[in-house]
PDB file of N, CA and C in Angstrom:
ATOM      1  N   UNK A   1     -11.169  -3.298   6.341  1.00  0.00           N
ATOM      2  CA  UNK A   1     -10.343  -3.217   5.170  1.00  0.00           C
ATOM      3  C   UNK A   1     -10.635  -4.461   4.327  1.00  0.00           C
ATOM      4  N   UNK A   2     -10.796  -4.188   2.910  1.00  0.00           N
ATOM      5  CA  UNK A   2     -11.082  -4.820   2.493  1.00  0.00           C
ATOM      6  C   UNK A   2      -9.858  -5.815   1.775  1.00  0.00           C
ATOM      7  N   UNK A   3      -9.330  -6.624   1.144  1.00  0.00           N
ATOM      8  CA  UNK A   3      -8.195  -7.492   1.185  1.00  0.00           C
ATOM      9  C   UNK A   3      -8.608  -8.124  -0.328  1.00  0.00           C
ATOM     10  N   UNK A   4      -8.191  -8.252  -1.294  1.00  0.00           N
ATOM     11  CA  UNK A   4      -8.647  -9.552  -2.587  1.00  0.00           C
ATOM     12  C   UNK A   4      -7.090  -9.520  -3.042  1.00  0.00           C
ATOM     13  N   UNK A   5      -6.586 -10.754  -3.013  1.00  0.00           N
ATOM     14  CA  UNK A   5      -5.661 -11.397  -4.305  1.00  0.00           C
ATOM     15  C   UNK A   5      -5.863 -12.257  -5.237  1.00  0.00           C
ATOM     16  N   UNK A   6      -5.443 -11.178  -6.214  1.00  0.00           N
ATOM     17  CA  UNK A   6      -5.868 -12.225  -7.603  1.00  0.00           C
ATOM     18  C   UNK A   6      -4.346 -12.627  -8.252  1.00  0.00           C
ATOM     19  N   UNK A   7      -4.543 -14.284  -8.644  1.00  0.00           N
ATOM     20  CA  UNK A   7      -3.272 -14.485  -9.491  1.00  0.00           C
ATOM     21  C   UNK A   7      -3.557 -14.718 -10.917  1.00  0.00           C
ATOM     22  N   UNK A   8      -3.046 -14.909 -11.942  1.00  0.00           N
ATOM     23  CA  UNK A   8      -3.449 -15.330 -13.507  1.00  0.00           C
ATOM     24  C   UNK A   8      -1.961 -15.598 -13.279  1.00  0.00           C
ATOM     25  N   UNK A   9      -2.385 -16.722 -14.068  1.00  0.00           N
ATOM     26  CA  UNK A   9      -1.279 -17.619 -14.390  1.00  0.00           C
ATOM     27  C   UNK A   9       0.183 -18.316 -14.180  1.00  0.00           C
ATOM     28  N   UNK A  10      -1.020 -18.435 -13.021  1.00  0.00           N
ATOM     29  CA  UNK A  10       0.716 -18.674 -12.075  1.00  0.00           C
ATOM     30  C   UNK A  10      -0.128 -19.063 -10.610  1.00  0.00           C
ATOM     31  N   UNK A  11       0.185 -19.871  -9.870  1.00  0.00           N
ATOM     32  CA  UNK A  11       0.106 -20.522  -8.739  1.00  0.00           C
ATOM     33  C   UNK A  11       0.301 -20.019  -7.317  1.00  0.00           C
ATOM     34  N   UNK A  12      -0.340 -19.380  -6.721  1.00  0.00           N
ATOM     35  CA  UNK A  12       0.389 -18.728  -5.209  1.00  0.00           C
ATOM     36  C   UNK A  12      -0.291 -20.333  -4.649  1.00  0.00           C
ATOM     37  N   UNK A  13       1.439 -19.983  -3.887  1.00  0.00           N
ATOM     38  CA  UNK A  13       1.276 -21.303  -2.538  1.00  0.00           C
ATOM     39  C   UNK A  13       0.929 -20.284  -0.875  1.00  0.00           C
ATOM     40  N   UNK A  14       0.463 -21.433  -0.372  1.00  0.00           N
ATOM     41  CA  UNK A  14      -0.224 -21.022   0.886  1.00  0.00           C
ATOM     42  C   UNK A  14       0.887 -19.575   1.770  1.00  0.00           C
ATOM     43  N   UNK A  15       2.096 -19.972   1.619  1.00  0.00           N
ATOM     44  CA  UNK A  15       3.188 -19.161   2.201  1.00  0.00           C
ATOM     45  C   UNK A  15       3.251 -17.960   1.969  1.00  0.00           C
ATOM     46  N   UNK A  16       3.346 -18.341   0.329  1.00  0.00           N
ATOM     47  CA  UNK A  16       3.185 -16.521  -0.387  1.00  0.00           C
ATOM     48  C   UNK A  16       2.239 -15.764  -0.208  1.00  0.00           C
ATOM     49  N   UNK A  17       0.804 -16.291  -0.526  1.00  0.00           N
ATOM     50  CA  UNK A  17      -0.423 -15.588   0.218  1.00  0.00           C
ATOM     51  C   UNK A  17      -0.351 -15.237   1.892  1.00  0.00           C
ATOM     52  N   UNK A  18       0.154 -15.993   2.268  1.00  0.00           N
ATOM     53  CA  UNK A  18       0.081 -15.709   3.930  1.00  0.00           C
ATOM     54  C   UNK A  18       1.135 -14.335   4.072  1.00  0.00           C
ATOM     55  N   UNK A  19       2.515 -14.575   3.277  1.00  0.00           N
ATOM     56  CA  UNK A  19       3.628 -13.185   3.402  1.00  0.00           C
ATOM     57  C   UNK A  19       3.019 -11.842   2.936  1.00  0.00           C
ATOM     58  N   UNK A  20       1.853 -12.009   1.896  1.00  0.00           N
ATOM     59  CA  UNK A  20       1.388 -10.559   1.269  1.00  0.00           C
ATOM     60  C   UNK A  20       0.222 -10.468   2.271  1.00  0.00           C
ATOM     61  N   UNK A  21      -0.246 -11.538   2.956  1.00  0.00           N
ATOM     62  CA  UNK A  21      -1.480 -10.749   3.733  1.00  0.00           C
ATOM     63  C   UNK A  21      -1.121 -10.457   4.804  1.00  0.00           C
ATOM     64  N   UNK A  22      -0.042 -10.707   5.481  1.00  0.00           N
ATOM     65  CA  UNK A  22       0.466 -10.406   6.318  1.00  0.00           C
ATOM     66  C   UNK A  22       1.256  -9.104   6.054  1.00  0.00           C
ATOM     67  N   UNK A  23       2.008  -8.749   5.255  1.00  0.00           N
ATOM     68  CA  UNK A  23       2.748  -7.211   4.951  1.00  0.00           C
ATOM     69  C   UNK A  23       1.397  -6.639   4.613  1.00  0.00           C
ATOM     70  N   UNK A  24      -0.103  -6.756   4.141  1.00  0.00           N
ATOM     71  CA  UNK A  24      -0.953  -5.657   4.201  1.00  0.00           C
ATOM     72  C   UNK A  24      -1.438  -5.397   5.556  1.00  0.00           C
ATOM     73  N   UNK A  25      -1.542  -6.386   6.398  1.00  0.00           N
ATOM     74  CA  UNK A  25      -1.475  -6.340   7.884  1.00  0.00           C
ATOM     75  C   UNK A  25      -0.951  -5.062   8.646  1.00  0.00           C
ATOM     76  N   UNK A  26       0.759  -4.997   7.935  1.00  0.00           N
ATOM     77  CA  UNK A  26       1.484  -4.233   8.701  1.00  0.00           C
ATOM     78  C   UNK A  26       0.901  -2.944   7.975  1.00  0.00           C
ATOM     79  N   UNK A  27       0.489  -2.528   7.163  1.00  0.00           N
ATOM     80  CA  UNK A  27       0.325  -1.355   6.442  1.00  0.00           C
ATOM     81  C   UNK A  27      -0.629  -0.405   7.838  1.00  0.00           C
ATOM     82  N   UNK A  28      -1.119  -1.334   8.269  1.00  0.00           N
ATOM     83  CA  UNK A  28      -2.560  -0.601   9.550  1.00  0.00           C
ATOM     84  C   UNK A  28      -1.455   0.334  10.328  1.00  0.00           C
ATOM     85  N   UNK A  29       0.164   0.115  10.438  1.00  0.00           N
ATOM     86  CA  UNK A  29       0.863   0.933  11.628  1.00  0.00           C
ATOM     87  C   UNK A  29       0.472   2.392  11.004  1.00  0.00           C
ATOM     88  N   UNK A  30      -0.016   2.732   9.772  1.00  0.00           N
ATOM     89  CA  UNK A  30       0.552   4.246   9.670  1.00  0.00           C
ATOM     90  C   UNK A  30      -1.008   5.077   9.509  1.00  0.00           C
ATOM     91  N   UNK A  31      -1.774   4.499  10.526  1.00  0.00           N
ATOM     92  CA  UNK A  31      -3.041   5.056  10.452  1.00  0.00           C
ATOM     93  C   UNK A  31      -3.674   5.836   9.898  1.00  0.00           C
ATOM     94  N   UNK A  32      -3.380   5.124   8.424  1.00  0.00           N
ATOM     95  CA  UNK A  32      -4.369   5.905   7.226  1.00  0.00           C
ATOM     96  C   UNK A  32      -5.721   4.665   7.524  1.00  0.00           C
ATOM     97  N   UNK A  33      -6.771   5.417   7.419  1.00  0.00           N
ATOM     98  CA  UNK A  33      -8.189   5.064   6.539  1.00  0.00           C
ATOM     99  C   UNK A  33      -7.840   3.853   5.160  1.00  0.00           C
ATOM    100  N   UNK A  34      -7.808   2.513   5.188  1.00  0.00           N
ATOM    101  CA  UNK A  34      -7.450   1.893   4.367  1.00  0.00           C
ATOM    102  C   UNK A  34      -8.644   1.471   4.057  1.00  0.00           C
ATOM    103  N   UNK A  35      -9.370   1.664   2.793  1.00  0.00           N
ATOM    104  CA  UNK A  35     -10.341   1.237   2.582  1.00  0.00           C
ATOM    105  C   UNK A  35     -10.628  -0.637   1.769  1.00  0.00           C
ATOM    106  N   UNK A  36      -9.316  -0.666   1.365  1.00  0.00           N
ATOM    107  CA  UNK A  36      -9.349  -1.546  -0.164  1.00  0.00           C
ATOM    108  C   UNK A  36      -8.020  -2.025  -0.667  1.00  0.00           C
ATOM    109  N   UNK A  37      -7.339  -3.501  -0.526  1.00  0.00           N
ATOM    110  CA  UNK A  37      -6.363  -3.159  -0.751  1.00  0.00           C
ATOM    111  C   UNK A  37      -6.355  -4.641  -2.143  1.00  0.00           C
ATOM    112  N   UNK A  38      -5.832  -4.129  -3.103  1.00  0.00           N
ATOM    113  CA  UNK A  38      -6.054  -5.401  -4.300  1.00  0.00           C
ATOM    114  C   UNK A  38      -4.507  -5.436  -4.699  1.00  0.00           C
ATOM    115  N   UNK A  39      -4.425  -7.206  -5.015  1.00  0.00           N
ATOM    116  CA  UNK A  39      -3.404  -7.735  -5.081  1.00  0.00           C
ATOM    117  C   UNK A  39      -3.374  -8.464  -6.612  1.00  0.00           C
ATOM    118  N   UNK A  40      -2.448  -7.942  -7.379  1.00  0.00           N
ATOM    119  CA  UNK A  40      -2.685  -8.813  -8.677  1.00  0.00           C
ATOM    120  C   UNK A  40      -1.509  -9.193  -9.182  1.00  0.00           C
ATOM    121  N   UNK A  41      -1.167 -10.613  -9.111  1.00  0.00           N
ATOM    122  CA  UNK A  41       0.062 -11.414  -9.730  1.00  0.00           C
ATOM    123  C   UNK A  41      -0.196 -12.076 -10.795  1.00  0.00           C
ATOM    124  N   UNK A  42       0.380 -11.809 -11.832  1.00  0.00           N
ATOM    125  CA  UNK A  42       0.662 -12.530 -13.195  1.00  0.00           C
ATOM    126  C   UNK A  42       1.926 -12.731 -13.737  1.00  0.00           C
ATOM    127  N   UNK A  43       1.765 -13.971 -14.439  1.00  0.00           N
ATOM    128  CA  UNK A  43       3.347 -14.370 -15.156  1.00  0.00           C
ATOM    129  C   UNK A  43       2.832 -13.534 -16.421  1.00  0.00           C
ATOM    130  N   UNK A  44       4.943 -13.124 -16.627  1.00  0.00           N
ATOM    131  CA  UNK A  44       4.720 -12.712 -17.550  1.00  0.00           C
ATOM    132  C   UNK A  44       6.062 -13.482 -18.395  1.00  0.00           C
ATOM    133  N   UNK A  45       6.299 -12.390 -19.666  1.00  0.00           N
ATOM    134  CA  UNK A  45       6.873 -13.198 -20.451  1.00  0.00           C
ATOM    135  C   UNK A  45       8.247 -13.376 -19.584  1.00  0.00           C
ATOM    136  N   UNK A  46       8.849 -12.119 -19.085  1.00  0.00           N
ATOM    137  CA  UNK A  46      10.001 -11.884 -18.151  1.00  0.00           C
ATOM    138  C   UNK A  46      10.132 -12.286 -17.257  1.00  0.00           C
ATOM    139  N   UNK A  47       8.999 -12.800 -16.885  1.00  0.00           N
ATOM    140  CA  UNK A  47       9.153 -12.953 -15.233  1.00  0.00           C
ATOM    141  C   UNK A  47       7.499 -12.870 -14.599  1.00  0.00           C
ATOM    142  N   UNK A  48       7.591 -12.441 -13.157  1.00  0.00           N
ATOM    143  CA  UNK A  48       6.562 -12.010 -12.683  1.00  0.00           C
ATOM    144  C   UNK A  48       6.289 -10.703 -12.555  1.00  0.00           C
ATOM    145  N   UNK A  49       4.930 -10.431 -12.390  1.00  0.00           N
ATOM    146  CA  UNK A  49       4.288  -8.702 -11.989  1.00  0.00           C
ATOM    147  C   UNK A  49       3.547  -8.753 -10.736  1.00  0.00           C
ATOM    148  N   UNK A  50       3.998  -7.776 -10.203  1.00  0.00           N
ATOM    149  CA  UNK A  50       2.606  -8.062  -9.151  1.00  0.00           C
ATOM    150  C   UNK A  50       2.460  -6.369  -9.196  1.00  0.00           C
ATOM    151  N   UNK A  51       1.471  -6.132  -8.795  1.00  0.00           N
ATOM    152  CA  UNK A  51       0.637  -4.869  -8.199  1.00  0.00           C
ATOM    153  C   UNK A  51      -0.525  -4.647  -6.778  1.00  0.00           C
ATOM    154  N   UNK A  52       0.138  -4.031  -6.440  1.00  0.00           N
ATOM    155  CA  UNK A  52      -0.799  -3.473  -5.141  1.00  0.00           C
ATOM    156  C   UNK A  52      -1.794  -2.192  -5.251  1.00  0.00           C
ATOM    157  N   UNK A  53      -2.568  -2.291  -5.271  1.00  0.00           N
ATOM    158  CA  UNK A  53      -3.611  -1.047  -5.368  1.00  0.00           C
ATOM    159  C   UNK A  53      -3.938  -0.897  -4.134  1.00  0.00           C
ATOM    160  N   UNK A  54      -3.899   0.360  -3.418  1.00  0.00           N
ATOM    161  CA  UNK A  54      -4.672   0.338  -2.241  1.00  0.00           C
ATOM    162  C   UNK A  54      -5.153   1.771  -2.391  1.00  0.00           C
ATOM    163  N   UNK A  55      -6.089   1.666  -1.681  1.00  0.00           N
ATOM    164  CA  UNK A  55      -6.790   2.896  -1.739  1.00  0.00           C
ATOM    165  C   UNK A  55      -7.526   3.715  -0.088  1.00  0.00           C
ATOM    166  N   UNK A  56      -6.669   4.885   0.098  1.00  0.00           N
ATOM    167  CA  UNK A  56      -7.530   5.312   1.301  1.00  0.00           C
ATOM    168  C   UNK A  56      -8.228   6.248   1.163  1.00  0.00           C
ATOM    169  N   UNK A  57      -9.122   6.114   2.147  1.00  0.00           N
ATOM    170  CA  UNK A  57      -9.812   7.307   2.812  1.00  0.00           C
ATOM    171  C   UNK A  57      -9.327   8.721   2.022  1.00  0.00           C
ATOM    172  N   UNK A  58     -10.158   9.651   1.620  1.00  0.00           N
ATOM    173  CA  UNK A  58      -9.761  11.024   1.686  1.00  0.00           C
ATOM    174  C   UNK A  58      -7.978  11.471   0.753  1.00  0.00           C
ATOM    175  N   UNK A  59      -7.805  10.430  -0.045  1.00  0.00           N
ATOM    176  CA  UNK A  59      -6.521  10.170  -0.889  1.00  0.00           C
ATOM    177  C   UNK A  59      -6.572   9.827  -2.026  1.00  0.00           C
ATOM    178  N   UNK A  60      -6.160   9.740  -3.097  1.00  0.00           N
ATOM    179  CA  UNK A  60      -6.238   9.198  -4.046  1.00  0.00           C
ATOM    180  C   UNK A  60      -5.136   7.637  -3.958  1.00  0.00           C
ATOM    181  N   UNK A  61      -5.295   6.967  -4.870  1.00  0.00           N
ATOM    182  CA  UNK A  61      -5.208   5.485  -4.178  1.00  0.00           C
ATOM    183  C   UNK A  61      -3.682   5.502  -4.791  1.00  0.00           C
ATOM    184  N   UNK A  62      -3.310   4.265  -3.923  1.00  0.00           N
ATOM    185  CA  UNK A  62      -1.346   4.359  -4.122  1.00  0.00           C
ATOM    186  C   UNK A  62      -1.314   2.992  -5.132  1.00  0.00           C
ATOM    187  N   UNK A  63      -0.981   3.174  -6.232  1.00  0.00           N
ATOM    188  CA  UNK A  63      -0.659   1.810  -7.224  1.00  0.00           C
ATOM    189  C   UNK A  63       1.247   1.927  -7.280  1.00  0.00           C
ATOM    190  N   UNK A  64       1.140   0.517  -7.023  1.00  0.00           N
ATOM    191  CA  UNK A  64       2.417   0.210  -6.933  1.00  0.00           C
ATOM    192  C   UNK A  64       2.777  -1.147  -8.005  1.00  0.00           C
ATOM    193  N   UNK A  65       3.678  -0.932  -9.091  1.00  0.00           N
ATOM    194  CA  UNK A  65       3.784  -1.886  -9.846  1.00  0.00           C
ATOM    195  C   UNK A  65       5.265  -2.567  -9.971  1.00  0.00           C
ATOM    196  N   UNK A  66       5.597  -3.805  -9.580  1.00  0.00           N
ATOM    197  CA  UNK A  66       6.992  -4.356  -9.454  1.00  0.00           C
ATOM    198  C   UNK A  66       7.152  -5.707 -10.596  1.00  0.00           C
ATOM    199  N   UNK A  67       8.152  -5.991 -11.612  1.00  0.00           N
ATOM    200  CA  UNK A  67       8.152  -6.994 -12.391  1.00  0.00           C
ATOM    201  C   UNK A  67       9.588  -7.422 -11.681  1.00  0.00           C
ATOM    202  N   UNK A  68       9.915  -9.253 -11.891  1.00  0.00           N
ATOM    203  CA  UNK A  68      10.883  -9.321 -11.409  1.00  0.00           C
ATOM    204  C   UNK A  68      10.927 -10.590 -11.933  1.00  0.00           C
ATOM    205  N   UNK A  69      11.968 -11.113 -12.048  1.00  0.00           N
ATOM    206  CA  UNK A  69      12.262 -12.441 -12.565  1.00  0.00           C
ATOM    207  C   UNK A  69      11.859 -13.697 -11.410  1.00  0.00           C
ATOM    208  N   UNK A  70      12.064 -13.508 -10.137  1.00  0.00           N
ATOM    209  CA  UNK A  70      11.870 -14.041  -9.189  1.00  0.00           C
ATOM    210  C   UNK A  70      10.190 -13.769  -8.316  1.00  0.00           C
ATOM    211  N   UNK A  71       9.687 -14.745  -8.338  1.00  0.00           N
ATOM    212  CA  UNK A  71       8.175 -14.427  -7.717  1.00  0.00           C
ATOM    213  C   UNK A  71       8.172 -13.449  -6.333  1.00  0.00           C
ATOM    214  N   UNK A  72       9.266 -13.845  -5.529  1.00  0.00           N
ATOM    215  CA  UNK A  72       9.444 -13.604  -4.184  1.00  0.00           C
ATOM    216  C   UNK A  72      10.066 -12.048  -3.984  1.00  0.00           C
ATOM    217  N   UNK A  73      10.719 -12.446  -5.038  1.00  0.00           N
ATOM    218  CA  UNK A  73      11.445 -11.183  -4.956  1.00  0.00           C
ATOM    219  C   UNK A  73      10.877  -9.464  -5.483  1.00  0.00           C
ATOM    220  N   UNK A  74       9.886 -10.357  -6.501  1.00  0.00           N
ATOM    221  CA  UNK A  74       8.907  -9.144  -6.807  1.00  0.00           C
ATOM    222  C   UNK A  74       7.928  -8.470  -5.612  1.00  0.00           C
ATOM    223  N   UNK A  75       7.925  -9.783  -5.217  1.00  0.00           N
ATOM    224  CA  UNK A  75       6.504  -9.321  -3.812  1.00  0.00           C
ATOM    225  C   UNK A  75       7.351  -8.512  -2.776  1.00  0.00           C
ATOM    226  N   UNK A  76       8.632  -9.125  -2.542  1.00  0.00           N
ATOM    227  CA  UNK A  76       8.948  -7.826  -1.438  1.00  0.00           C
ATOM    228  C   UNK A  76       9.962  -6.361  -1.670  1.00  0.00           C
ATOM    229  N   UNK A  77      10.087  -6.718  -3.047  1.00  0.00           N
ATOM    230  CA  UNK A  77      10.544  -5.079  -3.625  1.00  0.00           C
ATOM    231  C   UNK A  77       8.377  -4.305  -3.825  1.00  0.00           C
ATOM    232  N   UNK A  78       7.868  -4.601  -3.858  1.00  0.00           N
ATOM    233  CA  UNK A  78       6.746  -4.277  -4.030  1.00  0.00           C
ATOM    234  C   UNK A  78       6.238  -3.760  -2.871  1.00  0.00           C
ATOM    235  N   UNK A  79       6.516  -4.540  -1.546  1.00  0.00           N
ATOM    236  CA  UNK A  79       5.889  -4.439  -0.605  1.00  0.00           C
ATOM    237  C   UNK A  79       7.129  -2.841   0.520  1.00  0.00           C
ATOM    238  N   UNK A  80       8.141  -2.742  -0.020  1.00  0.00           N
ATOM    239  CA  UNK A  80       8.989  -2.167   0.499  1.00  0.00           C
ATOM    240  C   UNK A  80       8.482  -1.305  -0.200  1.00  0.00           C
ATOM    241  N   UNK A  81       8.347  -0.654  -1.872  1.00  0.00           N
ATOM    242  CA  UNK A  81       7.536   0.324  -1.745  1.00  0.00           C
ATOM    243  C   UNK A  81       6.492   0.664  -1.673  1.00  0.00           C
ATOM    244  N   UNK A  82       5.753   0.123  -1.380  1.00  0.00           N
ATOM    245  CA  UNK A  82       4.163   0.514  -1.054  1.00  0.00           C
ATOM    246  C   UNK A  82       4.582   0.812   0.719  1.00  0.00           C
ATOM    247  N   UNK A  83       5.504   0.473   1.667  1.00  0.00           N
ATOM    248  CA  UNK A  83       5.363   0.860   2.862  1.00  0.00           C
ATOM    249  C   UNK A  83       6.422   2.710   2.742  1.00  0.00           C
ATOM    250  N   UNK A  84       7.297   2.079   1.772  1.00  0.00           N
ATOM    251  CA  UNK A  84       7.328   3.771   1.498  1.00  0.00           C
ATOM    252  C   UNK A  84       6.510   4.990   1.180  1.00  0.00           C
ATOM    253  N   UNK A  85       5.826   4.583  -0.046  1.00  0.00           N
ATOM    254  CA  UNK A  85       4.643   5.107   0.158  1.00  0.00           C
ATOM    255  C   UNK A  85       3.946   5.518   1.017  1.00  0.00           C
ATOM    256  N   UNK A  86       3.487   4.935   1.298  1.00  0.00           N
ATOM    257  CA  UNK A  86       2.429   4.713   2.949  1.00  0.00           C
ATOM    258  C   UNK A  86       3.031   5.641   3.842  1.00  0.00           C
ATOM    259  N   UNK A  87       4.134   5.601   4.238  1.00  0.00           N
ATOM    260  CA  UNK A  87       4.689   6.456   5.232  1.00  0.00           C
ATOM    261  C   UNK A  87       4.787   7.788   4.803  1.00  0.00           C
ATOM    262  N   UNK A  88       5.069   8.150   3.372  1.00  0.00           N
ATOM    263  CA  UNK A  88       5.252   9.175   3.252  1.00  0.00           C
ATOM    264  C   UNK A  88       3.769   9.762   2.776  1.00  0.00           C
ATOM    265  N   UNK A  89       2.636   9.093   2.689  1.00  0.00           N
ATOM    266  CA  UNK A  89       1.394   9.748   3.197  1.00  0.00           C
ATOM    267  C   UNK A  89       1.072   9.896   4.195  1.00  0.00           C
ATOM    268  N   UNK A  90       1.549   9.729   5.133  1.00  0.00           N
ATOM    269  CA  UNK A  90       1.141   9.531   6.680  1.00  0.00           C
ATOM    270  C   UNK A  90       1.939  10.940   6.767  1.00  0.00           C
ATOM    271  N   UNK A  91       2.969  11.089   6.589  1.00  0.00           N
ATOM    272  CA  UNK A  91       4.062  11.806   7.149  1.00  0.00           C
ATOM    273  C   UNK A  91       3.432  13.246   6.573  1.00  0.00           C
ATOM    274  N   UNK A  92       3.179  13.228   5.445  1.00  0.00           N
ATOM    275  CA  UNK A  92       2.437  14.651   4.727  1.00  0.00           C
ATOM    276  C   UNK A  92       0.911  14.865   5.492  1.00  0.00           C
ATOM    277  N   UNK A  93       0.069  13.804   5.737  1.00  0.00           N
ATOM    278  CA  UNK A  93      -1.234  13.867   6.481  1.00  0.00           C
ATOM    279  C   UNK A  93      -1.018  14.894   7.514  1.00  0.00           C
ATOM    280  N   UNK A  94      -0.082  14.159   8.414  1.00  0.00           N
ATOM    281  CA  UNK A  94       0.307  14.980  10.079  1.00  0.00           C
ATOM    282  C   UNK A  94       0.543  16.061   9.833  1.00  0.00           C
ATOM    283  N   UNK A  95       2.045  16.581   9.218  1.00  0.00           N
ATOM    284  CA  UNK A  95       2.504  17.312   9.577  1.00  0.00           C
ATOM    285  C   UNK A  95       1.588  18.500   8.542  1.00  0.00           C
ATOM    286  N   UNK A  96       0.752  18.318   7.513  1.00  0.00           N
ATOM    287  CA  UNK A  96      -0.360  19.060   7.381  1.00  0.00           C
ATOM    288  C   UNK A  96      -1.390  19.425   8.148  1.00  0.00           C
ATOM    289  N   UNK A  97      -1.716  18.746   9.133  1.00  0.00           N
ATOM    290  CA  UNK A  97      -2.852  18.873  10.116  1.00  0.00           C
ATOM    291  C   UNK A  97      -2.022  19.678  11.189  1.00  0.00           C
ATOM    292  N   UNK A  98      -1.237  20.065  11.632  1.00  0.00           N
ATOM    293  CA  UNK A  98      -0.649  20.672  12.811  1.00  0.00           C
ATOM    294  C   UNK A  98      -1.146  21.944  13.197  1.00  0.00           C
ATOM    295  N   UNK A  99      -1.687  22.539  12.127  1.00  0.00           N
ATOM    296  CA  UNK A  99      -1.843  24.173  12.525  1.00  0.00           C
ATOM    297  C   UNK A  99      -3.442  24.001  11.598  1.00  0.00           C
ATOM    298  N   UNK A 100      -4.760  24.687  12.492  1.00  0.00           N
ATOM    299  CA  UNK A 100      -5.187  24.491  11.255  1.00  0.00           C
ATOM    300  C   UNK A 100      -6.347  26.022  11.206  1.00  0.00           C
ATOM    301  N   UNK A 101      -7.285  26.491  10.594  1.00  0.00           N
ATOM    302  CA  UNK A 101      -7.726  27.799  11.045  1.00  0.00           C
ATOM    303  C   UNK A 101      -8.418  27.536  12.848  1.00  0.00           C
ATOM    304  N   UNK A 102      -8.780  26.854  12.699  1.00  0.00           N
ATOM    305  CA  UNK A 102      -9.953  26.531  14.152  1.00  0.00           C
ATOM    306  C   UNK A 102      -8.897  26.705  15.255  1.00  0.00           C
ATOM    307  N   UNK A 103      -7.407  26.288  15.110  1.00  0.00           N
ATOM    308  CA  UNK A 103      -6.786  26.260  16.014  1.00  0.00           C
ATOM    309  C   UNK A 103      -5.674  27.776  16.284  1.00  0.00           C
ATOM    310  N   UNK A 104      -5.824  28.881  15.105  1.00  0.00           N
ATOM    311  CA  UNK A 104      -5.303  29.701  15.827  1.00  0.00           C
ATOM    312  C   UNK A 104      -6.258  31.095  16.172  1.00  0.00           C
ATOM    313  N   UNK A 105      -5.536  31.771  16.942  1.00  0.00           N
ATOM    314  CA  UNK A 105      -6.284  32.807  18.188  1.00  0.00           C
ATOM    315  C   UNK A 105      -5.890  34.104  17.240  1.00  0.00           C
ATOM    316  N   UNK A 106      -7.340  34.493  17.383  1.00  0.00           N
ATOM    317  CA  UNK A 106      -7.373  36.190  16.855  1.00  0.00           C
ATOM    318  C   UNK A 106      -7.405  37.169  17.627  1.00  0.00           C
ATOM    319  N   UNK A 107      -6.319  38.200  17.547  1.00  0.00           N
ATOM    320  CA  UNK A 107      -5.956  38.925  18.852  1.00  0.00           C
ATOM    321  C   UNK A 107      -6.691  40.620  18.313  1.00  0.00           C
ATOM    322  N   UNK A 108      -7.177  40.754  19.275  1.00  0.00           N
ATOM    323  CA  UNK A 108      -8.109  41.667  18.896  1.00  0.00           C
ATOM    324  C   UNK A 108      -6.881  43.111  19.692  1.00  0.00           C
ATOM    325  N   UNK A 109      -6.748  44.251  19.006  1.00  0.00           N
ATOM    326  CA  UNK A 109      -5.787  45.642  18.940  1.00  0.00           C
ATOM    327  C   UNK A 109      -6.915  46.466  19.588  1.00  0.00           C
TER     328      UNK A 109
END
């Protein structure tokens, strides 16, 4: 998996980088194919933005965009939904795969 954070204009300290690479860490529980996951924080006039792009396997990619007055606080309303996300691709993956032609039996009359 590939991992890049980018900031403009604005300063990540060692902590904050370590909390977002660590919550993309946790993203591996919901065993999607993660190919790519990009991190982009900028000040803005309001506050901060951050965005998560990630992109899997066989999906079209999940962009998640959070503004917030608080740096910290943007990153983990951000990161709470992108694991929503996440789960609820996982959750549609499975329970799509359960039945599939290969797996049912043709009963011959």
């Amino acid at each position: 998996m590939n991992v890049q954070v980018h900031a403009k204009d604005i300063t990540l300290q060692s902590s904050t980088r370590a909390h977002i690479e660590s919550a993309i860490e946790s993203f591996k529980k919901y065993s999607l194919e993660i190919t790519s996951v990009n991190v982009h924080v900028q000040a803005e006039k309001k506050g901060v933005s951050i965005e998560f792009d990630i992109h899997v396997a066989h999906a079209k990619p999940v962009v998640i965009s959070q503004v917030d007055d608080n740096l910290d606080a943007a990153i983990d309303l951000a990161i709470d939904r992108a694991t929503t996300a996440l789960r609820r691709l996982h959750e549609k993956i499975v329970s799509h795969k359960s039945t599939g032609m290969k797996d049912l039996e043709i009963l011959d009359n």
